[in-house]
N, C-alpha and C. Protein backbone atom coordinates (compact mmCIF):
# COMPACT_ATOMS: atom_id res chain seq x y z
N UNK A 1 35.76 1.41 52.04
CA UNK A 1 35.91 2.43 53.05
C UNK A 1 36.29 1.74 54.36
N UNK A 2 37.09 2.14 55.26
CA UNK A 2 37.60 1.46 56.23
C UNK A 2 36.76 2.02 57.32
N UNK A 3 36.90 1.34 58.57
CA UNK A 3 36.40 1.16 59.58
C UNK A 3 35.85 3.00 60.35
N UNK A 4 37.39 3.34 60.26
CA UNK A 4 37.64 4.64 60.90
C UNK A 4 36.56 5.87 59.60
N UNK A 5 36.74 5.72 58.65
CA UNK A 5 36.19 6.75 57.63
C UNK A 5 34.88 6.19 58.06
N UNK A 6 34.12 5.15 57.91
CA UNK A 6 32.61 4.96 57.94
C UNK A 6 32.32 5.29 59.55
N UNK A 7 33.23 5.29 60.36
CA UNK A 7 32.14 6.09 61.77
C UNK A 7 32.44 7.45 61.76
N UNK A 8 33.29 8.43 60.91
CA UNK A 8 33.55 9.65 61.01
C UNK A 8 32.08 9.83 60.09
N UNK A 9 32.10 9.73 59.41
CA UNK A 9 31.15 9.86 57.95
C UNK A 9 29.41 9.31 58.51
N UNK A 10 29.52 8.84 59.51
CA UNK A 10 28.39 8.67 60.05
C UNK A 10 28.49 9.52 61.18
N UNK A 11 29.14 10.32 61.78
CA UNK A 11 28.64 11.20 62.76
C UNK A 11 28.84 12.58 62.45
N UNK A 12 29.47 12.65 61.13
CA UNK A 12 29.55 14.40 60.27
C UNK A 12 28.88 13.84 58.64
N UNK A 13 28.32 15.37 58.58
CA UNK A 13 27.62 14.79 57.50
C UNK A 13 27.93 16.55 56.62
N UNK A 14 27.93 16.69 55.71
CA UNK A 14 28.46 18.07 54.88
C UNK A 14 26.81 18.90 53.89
N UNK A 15 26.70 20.01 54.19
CA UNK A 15 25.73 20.76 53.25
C UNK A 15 26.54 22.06 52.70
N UNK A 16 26.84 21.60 51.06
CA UNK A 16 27.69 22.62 50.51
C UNK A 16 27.01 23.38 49.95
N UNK A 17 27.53 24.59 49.51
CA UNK A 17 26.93 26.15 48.67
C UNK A 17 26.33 26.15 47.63
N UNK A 18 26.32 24.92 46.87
CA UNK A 18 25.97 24.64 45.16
C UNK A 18 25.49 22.96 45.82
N UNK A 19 23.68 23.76 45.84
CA UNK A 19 22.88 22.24 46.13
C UNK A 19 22.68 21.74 44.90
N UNK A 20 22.84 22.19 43.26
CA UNK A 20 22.70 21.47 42.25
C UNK A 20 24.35 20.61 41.69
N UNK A 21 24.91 21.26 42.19
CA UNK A 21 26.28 19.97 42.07
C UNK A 21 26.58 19.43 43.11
N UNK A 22 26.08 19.33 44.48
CA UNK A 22 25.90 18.32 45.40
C UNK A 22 24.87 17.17 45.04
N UNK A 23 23.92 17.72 44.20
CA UNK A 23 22.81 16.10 43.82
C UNK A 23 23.17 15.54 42.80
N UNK A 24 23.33 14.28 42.19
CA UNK A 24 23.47 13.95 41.41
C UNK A 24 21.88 13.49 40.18
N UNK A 25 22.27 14.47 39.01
CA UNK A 25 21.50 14.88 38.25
C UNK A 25 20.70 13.38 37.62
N UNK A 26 21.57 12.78 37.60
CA UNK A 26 20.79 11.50 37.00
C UNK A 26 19.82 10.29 38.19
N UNK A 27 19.85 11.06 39.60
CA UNK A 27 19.15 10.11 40.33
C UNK A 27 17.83 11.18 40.82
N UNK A 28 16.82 10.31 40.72
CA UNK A 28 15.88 11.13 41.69
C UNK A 28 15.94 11.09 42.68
N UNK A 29 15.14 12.67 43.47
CA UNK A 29 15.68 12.61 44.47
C UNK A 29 15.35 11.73 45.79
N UNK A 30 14.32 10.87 46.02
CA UNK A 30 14.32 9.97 46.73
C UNK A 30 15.61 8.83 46.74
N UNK A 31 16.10 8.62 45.49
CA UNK A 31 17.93 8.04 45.77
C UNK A 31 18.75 8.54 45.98
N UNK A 32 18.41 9.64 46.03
CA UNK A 32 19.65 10.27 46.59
C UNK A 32 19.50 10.95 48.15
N UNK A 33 18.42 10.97 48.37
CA UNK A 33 18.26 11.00 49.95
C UNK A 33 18.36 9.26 50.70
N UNK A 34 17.95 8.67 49.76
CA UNK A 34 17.90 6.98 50.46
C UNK A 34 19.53 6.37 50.47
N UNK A 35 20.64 7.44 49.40
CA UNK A 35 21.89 6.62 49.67
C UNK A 35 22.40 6.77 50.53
N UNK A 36 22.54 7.73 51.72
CA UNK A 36 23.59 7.35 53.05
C UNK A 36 22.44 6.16 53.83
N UNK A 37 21.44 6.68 53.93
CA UNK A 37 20.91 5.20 54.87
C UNK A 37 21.38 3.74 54.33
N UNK A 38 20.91 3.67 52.79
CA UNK A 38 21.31 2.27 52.23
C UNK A 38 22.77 1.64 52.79
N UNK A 39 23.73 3.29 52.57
CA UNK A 39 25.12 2.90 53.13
C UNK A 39 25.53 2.37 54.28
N UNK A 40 24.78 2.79 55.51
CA UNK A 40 24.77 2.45 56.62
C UNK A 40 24.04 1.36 57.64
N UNK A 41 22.91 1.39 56.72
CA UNK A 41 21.68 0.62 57.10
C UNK A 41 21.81 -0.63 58.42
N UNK A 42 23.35 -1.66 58.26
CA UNK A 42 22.96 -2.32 58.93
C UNK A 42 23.82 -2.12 60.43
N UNK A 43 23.84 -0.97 60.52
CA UNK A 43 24.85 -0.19 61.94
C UNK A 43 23.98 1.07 62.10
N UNK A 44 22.94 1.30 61.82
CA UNK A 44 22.33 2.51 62.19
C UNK A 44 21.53 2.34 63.20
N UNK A 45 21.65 3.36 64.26
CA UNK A 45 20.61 3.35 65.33
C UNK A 45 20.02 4.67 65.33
N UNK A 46 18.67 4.90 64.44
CA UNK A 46 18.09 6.06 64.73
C UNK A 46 17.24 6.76 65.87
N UNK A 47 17.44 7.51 65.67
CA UNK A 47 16.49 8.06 67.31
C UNK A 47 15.34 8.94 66.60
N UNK A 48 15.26 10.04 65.55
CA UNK A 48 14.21 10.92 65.42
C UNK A 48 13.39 10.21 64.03
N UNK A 49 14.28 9.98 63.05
CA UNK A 49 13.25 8.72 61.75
C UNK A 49 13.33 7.23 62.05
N UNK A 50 12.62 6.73 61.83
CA UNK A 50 12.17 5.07 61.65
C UNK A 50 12.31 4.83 60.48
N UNK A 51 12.57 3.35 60.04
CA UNK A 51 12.73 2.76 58.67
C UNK A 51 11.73 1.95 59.25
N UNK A 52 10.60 1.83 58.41
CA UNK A 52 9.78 0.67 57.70
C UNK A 52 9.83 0.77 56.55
N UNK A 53 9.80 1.75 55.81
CA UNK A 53 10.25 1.22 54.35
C UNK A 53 10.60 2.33 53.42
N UNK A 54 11.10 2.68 52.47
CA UNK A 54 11.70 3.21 51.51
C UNK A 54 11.15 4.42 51.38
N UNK A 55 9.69 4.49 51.30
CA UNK A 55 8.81 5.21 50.84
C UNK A 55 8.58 6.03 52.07
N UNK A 56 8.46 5.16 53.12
CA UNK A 56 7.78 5.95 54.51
C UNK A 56 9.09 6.86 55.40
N UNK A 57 10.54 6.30 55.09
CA UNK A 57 11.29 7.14 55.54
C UNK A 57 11.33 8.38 54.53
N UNK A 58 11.66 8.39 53.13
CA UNK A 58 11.76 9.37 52.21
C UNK A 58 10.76 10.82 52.87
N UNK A 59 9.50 9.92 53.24
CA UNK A 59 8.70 11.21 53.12
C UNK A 59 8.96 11.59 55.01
N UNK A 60 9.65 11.14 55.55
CA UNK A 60 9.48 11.64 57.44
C UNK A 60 10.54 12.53 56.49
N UNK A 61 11.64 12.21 55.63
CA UNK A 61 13.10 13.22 54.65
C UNK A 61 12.50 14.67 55.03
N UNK A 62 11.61 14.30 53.47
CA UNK A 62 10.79 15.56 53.40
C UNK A 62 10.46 16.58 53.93
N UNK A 63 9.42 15.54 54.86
CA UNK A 63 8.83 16.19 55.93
C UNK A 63 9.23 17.09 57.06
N UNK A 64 10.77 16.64 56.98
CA UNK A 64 11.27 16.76 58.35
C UNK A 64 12.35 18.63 57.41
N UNK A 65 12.25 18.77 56.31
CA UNK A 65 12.48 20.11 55.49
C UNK A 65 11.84 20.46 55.13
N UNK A 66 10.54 20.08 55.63
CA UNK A 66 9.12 21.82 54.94
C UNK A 66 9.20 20.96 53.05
N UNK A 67 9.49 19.79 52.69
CA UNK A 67 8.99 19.55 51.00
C UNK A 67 8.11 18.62 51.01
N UNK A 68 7.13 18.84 49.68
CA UNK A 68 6.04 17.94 49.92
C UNK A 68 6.73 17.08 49.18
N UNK A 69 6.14 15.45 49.68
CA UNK A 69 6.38 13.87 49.21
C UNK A 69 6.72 14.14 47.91
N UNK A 70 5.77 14.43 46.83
CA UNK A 70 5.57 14.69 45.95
C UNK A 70 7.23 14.61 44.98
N UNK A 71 7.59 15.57 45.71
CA UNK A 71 9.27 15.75 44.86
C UNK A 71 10.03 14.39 44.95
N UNK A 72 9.74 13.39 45.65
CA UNK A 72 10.73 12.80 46.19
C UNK A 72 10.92 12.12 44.38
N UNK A 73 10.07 12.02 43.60
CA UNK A 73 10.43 11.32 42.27
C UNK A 73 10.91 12.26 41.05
N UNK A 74 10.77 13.74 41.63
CA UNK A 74 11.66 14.12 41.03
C UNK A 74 13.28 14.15 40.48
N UNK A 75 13.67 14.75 39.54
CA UNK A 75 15.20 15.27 39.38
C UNK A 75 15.66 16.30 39.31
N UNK A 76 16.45 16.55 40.12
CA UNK A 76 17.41 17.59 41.02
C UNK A 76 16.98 19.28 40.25
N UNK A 77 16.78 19.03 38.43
CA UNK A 77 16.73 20.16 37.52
C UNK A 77 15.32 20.77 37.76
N UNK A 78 14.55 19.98 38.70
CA UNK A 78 12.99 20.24 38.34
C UNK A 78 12.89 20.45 39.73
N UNK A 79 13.43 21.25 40.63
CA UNK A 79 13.59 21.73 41.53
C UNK A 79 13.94 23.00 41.95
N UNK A 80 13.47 23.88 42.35
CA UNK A 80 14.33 25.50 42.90
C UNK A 80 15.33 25.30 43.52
N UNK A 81 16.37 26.45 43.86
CA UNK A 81 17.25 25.95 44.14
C UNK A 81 17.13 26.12 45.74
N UNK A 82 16.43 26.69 46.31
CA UNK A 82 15.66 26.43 47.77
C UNK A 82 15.71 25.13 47.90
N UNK A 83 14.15 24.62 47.12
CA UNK A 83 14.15 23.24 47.30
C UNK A 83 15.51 21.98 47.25
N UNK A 84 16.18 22.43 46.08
CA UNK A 84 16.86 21.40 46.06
C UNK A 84 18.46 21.77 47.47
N UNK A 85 18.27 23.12 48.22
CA UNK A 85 19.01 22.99 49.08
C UNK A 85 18.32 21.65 50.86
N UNK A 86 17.09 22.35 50.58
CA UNK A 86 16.47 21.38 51.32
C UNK A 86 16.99 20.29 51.45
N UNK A 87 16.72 19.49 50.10
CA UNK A 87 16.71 18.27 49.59
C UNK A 87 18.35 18.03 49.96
N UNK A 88 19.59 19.19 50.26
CA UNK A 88 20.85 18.21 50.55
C UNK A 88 20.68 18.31 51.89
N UNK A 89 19.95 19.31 52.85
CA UNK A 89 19.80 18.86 54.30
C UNK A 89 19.33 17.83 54.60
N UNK A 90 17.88 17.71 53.94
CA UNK A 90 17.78 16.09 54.29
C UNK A 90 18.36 14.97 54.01
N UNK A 91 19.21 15.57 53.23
CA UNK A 91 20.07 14.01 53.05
C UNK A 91 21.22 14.00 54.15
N UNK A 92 21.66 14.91 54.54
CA UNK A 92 22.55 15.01 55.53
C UNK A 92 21.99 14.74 57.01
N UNK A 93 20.56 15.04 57.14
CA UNK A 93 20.11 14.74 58.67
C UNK A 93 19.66 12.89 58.42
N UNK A 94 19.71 12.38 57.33
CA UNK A 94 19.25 11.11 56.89
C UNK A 94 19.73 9.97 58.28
N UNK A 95 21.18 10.36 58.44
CA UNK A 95 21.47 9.14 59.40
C UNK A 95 22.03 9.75 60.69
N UNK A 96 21.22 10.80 60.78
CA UNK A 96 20.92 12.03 62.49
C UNK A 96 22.29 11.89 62.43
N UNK A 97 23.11 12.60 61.85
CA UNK A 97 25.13 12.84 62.55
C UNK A 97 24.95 13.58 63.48
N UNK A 98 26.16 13.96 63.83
CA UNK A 98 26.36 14.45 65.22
C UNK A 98 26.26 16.41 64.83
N UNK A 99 27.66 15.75 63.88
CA UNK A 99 27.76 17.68 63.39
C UNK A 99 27.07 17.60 61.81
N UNK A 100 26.90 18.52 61.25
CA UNK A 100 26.96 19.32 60.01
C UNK A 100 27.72 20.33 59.25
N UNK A 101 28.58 20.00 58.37
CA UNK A 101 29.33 21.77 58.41
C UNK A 101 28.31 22.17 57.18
N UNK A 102 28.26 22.82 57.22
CA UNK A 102 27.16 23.89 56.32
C UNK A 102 28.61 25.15 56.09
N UNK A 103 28.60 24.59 54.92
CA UNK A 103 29.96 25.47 53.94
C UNK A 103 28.88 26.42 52.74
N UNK A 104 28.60 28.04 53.72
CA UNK A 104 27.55 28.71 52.61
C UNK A 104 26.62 28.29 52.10
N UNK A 105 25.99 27.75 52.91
CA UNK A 105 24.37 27.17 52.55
C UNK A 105 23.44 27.61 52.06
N UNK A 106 23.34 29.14 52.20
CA UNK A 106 22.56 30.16 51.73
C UNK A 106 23.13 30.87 50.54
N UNK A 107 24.14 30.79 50.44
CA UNK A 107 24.95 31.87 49.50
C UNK A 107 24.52 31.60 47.63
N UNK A 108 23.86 30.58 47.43
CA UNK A 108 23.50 30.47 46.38
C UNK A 108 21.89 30.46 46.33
N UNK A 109 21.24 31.44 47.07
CA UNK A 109 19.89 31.48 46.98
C UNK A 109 19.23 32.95 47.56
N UNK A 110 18.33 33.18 46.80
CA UNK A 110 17.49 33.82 46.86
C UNK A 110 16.68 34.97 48.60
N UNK A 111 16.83 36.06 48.59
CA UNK A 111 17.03 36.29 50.21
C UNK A 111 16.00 35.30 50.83
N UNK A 112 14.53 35.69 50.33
CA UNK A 112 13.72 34.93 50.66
C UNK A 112 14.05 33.53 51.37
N UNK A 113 14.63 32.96 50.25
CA UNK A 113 14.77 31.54 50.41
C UNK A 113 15.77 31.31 51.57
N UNK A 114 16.83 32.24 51.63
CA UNK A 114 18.06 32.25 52.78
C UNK A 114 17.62 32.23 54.25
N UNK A 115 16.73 33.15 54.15
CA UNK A 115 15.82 32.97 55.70
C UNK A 115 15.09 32.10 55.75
N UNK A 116 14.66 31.36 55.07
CA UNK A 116 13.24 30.22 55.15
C UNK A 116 14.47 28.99 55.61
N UNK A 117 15.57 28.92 54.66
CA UNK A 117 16.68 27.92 54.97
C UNK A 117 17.45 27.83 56.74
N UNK A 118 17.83 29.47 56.72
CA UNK A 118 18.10 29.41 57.85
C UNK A 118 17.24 29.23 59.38
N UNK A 119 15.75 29.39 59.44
CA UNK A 119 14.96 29.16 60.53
C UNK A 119 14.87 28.04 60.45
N UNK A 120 14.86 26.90 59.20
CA UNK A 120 14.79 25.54 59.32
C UNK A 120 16.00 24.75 59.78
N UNK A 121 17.73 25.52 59.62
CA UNK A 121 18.87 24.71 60.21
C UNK A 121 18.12 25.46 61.54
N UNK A 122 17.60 26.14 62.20
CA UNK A 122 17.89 26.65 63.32
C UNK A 122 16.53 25.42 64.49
N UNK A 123 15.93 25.54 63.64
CA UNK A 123 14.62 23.81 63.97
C UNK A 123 15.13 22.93 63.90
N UNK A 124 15.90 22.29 62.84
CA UNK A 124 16.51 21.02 62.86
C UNK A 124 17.72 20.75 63.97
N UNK A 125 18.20 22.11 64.22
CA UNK A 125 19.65 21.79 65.42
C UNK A 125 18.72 21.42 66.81
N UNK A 126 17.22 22.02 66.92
CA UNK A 126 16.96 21.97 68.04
C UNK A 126 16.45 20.42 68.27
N UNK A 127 15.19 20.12 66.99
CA UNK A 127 14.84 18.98 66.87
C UNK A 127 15.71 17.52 67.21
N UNK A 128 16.58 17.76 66.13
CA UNK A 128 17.43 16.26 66.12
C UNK A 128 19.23 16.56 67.16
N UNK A 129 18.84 17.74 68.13
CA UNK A 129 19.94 17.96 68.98
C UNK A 129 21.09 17.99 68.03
N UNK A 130 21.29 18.89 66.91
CA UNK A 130 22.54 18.92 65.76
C UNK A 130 23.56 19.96 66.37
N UNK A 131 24.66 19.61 66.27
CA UNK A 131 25.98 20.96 65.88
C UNK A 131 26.09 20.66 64.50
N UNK A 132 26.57 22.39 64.59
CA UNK A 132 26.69 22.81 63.05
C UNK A 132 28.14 23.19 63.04
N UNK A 133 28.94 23.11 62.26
CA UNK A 133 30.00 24.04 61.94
C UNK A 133 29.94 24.85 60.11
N UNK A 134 29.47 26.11 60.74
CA UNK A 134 28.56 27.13 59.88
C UNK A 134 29.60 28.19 59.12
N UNK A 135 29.82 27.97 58.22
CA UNK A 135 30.95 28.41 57.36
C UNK A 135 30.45 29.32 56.25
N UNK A 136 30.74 30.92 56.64
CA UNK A 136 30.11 31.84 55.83
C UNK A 136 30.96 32.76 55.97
N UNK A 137 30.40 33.76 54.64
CA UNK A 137 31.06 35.51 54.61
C UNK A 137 29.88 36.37 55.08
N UNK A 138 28.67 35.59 54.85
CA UNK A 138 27.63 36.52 55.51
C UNK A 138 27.58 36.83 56.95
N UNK A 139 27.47 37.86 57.75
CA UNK A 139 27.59 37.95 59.30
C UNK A 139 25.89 37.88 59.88
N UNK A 140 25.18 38.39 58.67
CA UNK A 140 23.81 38.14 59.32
C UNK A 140 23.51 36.98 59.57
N UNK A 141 24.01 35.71 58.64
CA UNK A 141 23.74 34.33 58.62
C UNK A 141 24.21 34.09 59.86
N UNK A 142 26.10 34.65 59.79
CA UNK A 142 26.45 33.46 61.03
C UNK A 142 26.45 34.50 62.59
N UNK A 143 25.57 35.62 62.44
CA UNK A 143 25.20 36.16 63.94
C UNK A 143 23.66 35.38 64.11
N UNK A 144 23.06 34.93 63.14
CA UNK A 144 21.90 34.43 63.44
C UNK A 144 22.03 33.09 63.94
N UNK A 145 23.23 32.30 63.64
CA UNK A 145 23.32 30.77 63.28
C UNK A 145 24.44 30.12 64.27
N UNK A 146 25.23 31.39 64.99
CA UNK A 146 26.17 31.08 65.65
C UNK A 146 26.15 31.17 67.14
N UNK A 147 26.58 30.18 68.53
CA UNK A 147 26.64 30.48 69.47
C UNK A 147 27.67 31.18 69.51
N UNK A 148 29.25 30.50 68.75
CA UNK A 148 30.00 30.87 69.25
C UNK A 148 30.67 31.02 67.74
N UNK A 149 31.58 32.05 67.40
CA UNK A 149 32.25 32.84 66.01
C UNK A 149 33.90 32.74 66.03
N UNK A 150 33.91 32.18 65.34
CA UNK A 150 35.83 32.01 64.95
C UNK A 150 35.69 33.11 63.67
N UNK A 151 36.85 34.06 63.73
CA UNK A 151 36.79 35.02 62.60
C UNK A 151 38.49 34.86 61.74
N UNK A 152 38.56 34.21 60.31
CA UNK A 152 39.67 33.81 59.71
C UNK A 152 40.00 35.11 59.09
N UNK A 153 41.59 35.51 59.13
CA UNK A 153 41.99 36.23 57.77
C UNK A 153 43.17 35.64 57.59
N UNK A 154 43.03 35.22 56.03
CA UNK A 154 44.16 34.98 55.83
C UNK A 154 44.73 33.46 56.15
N UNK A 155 43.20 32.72 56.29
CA UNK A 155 43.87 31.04 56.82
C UNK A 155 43.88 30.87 58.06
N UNK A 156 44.14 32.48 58.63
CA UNK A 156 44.63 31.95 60.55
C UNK A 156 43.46 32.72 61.36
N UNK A 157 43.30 32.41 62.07
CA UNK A 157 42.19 32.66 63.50
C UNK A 157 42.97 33.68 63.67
N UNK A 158 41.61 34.80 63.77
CA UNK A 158 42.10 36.11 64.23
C UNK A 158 41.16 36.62 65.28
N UNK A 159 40.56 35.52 65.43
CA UNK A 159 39.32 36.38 66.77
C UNK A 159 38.71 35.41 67.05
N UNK A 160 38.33 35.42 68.08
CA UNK A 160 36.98 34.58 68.53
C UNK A 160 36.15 34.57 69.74
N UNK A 161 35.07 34.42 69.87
CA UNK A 161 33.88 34.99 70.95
C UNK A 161 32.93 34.32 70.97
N UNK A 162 31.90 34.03 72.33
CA UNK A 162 30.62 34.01 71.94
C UNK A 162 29.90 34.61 71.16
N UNK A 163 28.86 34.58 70.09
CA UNK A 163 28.42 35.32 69.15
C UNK A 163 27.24 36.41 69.85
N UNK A 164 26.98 36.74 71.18
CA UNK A 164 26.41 37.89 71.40
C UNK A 164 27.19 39.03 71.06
N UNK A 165 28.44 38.23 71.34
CA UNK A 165 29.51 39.49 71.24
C UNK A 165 30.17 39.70 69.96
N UNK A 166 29.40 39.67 69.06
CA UNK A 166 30.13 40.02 67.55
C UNK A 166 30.53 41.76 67.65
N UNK A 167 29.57 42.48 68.28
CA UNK A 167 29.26 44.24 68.18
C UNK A 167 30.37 44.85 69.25
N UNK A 168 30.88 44.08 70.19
CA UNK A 168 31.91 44.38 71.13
C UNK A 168 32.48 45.05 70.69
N UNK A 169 33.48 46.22 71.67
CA UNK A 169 34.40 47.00 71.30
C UNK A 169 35.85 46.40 71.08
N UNK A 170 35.84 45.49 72.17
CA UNK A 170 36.91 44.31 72.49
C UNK A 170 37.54 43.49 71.24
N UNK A 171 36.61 43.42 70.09
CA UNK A 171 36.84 42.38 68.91
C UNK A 171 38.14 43.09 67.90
N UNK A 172 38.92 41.93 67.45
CA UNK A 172 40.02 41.95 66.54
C UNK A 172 39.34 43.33 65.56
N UNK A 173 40.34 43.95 65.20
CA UNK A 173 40.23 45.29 64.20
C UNK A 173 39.96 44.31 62.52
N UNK A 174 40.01 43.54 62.43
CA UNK A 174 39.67 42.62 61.27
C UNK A 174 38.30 42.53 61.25
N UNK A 175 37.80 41.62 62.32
CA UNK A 175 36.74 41.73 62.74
C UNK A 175 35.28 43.21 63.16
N UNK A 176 35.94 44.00 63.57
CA UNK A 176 35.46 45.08 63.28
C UNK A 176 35.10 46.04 61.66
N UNK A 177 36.14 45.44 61.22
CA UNK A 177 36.09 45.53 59.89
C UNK A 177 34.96 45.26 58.98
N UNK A 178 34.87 43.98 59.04
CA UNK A 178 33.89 42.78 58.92
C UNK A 178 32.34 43.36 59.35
N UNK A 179 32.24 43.84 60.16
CA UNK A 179 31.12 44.12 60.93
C UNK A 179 31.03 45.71 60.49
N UNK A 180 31.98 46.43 60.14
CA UNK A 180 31.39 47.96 59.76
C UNK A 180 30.98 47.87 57.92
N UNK A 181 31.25 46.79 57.59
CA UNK A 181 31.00 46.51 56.29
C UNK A 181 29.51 45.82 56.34
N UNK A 182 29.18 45.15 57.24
CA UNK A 182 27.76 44.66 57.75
C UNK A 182 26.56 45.29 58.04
């Protein structure tokens, strides 16, 4: 990996829609939260986790997504799929990036679980000072999740606002659309 890809890749980090084909099934999940640090390890300057050791960062992982230690020796199958969305946030807040895109983070889970997910991106942006770039069809997600709303049809930007103003009269007829379907 060259110079330019390893500092992009250390200051964006990705949480996709399908947290069971984002983990890889044959590692537990403490290796698979420990591989971007391992990757980075000797250029990392953390500010919210400490490394003393393997075990003691895994569980600040955890900790820092509402899962007990416990899982960290699990595999990915022996997990809900809540949990195992958790389990790709913390791997993504692993080496504190700058942004996150969260591509439907919720969309493969349970309502319950969608709100428990979303008050925790909404703690973690505050905690570890994160931007998100929050990529959904849901409007409750991204009126809950968004300062500010880019609205696509069709590939191209057809609107965009601060997100108080999703309900405006002012907004693209696409967008209105969007929102009378909401």
């Amino acid at each position: 990996m060259n110079v330019v890809c390893i500092r992009i890749v250390k200051k964006i980090q990705i949480v996709f829609q399908n947290p069971a084909a984002a983990l890889n099934p044959r590692l537990k999940i403490k290796d698979s939260l420990f591989d971007p640090y391992e990757q980075f390890c000797s250029s990392l300057k953390l500010s919210y986790f400490s490394y003393s050791s393997k075990e003691q960062f895994i569980r600040q992982l955890l900790d820092a997504v509402e899962l007990p230690s416990e899982l960290a020796d699990r595999y990915p199958h022996e997990l809900s799929g809540g949990q195992r969305q958790r389990v790709t946030i913390a791997r993504a807040i692993s080496i504190e990036p700058e942004l996150i895109v969260l591509d439907e983070p919720t969309a493969s889970l349970d309502v319950l679980s969608q709100k428990a997910v979303l008050i925790l991106l909404t703690e973690l942006r505050k905690t570890l000072n994160l931007s998100y770039l929050f990529i959904s069809h849901d409007l409750a997600a991204v009126s809950q999740m968004s300062q500010r709303i880019i609205v696509m049809k069709s590939g191209e930007i057809v609107d965009q606002f601060d997100g108080e103003l999703l309900f405006s009269q002012e907004r693209h007829p696409y967008t209105k659309e969007l929102v009378s379907i909401f």
